[in-house]
N, C-alpha and C. Protein backbone atom coordinates (compact mmCIF):
# COMPACT_ATOMS: atom_id res chain seq x y z
N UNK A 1 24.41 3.45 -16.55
CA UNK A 1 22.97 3.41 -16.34
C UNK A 1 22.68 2.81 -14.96
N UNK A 2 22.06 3.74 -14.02
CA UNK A 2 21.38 3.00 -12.82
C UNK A 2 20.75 2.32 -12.70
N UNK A 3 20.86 0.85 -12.11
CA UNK A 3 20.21 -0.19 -12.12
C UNK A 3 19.27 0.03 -10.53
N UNK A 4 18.05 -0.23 -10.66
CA UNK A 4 17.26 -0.70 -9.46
C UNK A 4 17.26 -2.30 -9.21
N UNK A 5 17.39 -3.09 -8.05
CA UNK A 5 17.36 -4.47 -7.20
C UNK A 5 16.37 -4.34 -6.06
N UNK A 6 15.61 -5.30 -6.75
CA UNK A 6 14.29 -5.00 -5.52
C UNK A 6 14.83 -6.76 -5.42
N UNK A 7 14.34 -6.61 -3.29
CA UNK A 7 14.10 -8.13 -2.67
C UNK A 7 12.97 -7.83 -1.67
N UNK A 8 12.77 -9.22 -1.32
CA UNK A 8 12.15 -9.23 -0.29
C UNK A 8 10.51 -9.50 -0.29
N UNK A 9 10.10 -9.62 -1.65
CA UNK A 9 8.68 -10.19 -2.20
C UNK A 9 8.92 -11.62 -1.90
N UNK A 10 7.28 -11.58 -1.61
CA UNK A 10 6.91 -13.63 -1.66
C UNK A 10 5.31 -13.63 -1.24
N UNK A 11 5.32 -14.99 -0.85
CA UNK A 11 3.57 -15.15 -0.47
C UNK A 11 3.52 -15.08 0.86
N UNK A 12 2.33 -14.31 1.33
CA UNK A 12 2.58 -14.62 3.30
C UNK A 12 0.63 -14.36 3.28
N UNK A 13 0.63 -15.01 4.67
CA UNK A 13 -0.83 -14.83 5.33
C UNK A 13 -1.47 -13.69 5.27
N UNK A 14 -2.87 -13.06 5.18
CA UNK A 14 -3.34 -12.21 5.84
C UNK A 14 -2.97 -11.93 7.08
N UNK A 15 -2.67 -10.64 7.39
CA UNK A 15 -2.02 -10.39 8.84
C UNK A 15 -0.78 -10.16 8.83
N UNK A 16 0.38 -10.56 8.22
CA UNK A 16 2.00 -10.78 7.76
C UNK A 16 2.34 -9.82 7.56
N UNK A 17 3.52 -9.59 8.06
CA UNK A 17 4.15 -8.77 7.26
C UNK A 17 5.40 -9.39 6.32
N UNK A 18 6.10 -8.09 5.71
CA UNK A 18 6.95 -8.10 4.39
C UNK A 18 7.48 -7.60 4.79
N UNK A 19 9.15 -7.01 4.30
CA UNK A 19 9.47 -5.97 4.08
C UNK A 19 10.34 -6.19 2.42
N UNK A 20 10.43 -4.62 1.79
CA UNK A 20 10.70 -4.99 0.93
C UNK A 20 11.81 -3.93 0.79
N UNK A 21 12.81 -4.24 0.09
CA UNK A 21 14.46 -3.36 -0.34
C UNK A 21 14.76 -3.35 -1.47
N UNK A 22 14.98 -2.47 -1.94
CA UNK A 22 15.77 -1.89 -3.14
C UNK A 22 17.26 -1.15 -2.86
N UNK A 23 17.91 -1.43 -4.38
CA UNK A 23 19.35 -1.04 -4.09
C UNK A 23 19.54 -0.55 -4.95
N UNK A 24 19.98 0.27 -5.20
CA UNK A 24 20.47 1.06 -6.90
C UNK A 24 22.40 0.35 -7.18
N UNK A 25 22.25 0.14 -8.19
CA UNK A 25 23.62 -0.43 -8.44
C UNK A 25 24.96 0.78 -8.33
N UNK A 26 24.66 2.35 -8.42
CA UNK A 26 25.43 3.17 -8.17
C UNK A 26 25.17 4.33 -7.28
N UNK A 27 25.75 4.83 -6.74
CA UNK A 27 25.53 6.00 -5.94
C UNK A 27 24.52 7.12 -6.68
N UNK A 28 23.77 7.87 -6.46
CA UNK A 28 22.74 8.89 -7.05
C UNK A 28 23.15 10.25 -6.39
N UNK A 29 23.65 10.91 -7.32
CA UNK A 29 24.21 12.56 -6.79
C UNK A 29 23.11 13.28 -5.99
N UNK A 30 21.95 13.34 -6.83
CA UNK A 30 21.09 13.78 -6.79
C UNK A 30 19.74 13.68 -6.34
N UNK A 31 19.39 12.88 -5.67
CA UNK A 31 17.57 12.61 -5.58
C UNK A 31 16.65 13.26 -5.60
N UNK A 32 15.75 13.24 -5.86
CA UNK A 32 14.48 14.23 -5.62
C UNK A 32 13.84 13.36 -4.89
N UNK A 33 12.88 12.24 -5.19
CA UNK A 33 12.28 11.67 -4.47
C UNK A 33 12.62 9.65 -4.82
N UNK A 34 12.13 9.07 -3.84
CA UNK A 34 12.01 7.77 -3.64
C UNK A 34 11.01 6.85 -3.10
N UNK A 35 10.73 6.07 -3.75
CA UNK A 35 9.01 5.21 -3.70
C UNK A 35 8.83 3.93 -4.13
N UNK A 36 7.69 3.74 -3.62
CA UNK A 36 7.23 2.44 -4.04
C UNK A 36 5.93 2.52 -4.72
N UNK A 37 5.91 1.72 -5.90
CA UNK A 37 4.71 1.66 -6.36
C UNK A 37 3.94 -0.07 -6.81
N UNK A 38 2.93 -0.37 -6.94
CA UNK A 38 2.44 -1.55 -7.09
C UNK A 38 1.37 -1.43 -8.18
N UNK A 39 1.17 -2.26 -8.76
CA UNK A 39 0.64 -2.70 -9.53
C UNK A 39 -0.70 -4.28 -9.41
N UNK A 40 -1.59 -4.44 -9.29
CA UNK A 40 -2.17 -5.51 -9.57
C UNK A 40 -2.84 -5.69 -10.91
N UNK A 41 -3.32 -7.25 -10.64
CA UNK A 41 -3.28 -7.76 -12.19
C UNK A 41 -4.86 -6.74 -12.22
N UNK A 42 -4.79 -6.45 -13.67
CA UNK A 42 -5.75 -5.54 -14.32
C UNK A 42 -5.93 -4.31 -13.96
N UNK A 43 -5.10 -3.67 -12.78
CA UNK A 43 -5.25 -2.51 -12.53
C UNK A 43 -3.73 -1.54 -12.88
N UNK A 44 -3.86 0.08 -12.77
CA UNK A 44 -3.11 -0.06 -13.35
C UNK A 44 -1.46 0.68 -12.29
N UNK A 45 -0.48 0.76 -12.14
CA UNK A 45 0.05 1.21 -11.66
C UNK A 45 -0.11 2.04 -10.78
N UNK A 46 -0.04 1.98 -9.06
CA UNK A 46 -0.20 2.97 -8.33
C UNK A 46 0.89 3.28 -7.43
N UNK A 47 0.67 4.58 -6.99
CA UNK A 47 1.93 4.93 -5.95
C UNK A 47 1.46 4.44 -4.43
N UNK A 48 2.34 3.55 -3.52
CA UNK A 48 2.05 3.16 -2.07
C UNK A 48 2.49 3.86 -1.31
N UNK A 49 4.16 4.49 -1.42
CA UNK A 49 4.54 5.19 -0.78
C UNK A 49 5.72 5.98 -1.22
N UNK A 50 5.73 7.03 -0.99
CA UNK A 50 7.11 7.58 -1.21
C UNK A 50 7.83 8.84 -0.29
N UNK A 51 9.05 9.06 -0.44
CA UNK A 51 9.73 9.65 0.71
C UNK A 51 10.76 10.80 -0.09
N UNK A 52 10.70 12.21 0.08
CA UNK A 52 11.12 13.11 -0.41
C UNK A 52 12.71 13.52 -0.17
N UNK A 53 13.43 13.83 -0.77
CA UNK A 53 15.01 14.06 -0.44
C UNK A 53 15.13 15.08 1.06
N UNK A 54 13.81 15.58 1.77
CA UNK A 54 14.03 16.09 2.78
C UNK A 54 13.58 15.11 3.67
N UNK A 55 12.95 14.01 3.16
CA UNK A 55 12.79 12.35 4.25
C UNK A 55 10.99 12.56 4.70
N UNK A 56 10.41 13.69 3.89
CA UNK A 56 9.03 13.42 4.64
C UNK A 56 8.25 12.42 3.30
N UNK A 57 7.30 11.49 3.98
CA UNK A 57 7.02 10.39 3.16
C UNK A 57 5.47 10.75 3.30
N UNK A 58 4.79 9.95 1.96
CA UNK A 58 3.32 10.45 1.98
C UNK A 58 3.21 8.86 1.77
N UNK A 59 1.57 7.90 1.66
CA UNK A 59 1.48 7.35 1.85
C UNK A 59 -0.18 6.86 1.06
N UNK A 60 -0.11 5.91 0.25
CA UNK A 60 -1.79 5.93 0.07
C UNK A 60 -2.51 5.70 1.28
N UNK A 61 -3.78 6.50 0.87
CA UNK A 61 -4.84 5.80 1.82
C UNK A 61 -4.82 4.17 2.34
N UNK A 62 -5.09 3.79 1.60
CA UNK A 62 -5.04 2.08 1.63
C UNK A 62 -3.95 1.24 2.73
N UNK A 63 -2.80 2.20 2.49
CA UNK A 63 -1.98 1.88 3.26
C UNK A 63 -1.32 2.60 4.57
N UNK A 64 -2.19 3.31 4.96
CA UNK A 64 -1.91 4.39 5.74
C UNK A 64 -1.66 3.63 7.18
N UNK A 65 -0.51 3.78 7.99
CA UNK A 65 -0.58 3.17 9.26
C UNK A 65 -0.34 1.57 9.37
N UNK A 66 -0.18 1.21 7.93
CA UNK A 66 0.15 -0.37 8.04
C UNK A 66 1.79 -0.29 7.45
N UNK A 67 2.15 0.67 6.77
CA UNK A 67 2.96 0.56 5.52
C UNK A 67 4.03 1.79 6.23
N UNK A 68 5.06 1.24 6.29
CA UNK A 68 6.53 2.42 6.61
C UNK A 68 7.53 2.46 5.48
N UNK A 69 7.64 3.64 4.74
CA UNK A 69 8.95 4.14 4.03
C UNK A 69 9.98 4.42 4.68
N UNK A 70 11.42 4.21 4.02
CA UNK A 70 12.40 4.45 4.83
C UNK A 70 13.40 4.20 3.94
N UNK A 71 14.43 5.30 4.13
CA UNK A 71 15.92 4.94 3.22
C UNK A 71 16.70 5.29 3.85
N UNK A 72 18.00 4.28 3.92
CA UNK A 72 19.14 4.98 5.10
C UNK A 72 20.43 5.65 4.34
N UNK A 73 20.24 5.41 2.89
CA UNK A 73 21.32 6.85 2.17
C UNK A 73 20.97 6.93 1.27
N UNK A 74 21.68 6.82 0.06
CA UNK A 74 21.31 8.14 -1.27
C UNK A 74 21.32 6.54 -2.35
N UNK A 75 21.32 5.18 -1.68
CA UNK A 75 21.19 4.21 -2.36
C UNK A 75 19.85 3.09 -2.19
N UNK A 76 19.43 3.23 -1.08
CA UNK A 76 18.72 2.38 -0.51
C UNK A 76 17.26 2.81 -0.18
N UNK A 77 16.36 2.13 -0.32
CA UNK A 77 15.09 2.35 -0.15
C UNK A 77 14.28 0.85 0.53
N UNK A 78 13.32 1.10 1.36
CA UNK A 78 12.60 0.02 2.19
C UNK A 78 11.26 0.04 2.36
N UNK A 79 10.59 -1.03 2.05
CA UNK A 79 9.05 -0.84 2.40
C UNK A 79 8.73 -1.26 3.56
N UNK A 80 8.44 -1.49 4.72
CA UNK A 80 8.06 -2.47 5.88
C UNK A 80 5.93 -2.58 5.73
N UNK A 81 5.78 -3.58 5.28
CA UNK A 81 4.75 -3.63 5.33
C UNK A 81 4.20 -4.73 6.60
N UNK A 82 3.34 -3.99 7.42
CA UNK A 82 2.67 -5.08 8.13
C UNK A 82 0.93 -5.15 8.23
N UNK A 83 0.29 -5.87 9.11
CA UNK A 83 -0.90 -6.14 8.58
C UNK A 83 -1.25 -6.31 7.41
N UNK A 84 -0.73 -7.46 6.51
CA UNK A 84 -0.83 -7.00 4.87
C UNK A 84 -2.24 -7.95 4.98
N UNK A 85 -3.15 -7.22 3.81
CA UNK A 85 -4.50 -7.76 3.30
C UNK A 85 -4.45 -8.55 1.87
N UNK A 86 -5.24 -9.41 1.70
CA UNK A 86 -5.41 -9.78 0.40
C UNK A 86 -4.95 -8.73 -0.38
N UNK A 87 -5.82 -7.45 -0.27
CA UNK A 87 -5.55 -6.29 -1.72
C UNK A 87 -4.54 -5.73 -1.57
N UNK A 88 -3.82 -5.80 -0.95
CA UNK A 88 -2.23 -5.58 -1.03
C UNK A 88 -1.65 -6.19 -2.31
N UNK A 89 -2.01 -7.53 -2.61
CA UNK A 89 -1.14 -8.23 -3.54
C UNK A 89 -1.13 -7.45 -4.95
N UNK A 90 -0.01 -7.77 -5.55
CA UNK A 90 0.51 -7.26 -6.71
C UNK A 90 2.29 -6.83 -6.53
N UNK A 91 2.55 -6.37 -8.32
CA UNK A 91 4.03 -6.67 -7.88
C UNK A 91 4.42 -5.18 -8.07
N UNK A 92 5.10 -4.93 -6.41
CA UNK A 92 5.81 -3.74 -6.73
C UNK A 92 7.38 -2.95 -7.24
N UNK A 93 7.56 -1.78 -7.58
CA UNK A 93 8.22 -1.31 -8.15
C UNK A 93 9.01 -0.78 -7.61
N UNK A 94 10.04 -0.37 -7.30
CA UNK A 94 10.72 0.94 -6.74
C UNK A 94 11.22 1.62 -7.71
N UNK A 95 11.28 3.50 -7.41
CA UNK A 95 11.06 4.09 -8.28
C UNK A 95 12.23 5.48 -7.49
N UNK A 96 13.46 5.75 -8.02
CA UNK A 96 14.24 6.89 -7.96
C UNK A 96 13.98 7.91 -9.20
N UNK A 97 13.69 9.06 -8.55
CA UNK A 97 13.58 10.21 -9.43
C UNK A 97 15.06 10.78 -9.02
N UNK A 98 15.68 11.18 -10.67
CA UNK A 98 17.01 11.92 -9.92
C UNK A 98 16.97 13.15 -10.66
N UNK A 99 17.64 14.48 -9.85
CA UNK A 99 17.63 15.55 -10.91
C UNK A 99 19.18 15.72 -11.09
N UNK A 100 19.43 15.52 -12.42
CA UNK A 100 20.83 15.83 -12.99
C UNK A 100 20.85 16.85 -13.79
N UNK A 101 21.17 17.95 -13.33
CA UNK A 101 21.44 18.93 -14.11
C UNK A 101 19.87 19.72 -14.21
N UNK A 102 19.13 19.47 -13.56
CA UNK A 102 17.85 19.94 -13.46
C UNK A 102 17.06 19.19 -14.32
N UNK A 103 17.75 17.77 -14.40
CA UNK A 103 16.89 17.23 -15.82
C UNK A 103 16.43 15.81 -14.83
N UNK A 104 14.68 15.85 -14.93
CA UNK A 104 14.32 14.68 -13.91
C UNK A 104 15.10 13.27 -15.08
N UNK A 105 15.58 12.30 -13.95
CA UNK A 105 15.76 11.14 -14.15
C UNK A 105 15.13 9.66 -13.72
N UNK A 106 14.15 8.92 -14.31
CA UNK A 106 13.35 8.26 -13.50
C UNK A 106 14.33 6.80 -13.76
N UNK A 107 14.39 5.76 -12.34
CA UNK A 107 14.66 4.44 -12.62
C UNK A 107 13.24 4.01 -12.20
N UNK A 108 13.93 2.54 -12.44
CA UNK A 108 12.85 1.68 -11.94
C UNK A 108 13.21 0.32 -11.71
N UNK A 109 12.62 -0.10 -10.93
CA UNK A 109 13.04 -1.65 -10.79
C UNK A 109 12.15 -2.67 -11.60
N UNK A 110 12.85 -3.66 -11.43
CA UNK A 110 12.08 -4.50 -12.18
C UNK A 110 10.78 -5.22 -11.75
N UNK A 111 10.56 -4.94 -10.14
CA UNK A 111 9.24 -5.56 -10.04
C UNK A 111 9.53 -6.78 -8.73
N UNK A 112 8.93 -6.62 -7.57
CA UNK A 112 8.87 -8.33 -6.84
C UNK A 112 7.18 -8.30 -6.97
N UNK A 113 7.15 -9.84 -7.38
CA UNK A 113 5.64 -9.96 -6.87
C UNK A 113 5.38 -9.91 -4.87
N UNK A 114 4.67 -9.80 -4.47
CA UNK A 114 3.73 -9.89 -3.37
C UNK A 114 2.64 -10.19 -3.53
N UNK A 115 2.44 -11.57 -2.85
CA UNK A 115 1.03 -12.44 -2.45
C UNK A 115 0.41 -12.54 -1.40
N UNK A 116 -0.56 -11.67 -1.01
CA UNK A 116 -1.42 -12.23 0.24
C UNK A 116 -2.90 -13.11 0.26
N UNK A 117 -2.34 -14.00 1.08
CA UNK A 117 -3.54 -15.31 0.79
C UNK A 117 -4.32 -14.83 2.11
N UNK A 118 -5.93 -15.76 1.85
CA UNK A 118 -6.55 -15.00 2.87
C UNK A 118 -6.65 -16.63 4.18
């Protein structure tokens, strides 16, 4: 079973940046796609960014131009967040879709919080 390892969450200023990494504990034959998603308290799961097995990445609004996806192989995934705002905060996810056998496979990580104070 593929494990997701997210680092790189903590508390930082308005203005700060983050960056954040994930690692899958085994190699992935297959990818389809790779992302980040966040969550804040009472709201409910959203997608921030994600990056397609051909490397083109889409991006929420919210975070458009502050926020860079990036993975350098078939294990690794990166958020670089800068200018982060208060509403940034919440804890995000990283998220491998794999297709094995044509059969989607979703992981997930377990979650870093991210805090931006104002």
């Amino acid at each position: 079973q593929v494990q997701l390892v997210e680092s790189g969450g903590g508390l930082v200023q308005a203005g700060g940046s983050l960056r954040l990494s994930c690692a899958a504990s085994e190699y992935i034959f297959r990818i389809d796609s790779m992302g980040w998603y966040r969550q804040a308290p009472g709201k409910q799961r959203e997608l921030v960014a994600g990056i397609s097995s051909g490397g083109s990445a889409t991006y929420a609004d919210s975070v458009k131009g502050r926020f860079t996806i990036s993975r350098d192989n078939a294990k690794n995934v990166s958020l670089q967040m800068n200018s982060l705002k208060v509403e940034d905060t919440g804890v995000y996810y990283c998220h491998i879709l794999e297709l094995r056998n044509l059969r989607p496979l979703d992981y997930w990580g377990q979650g870093t919080q991210v805090t931006v104070s104002s």
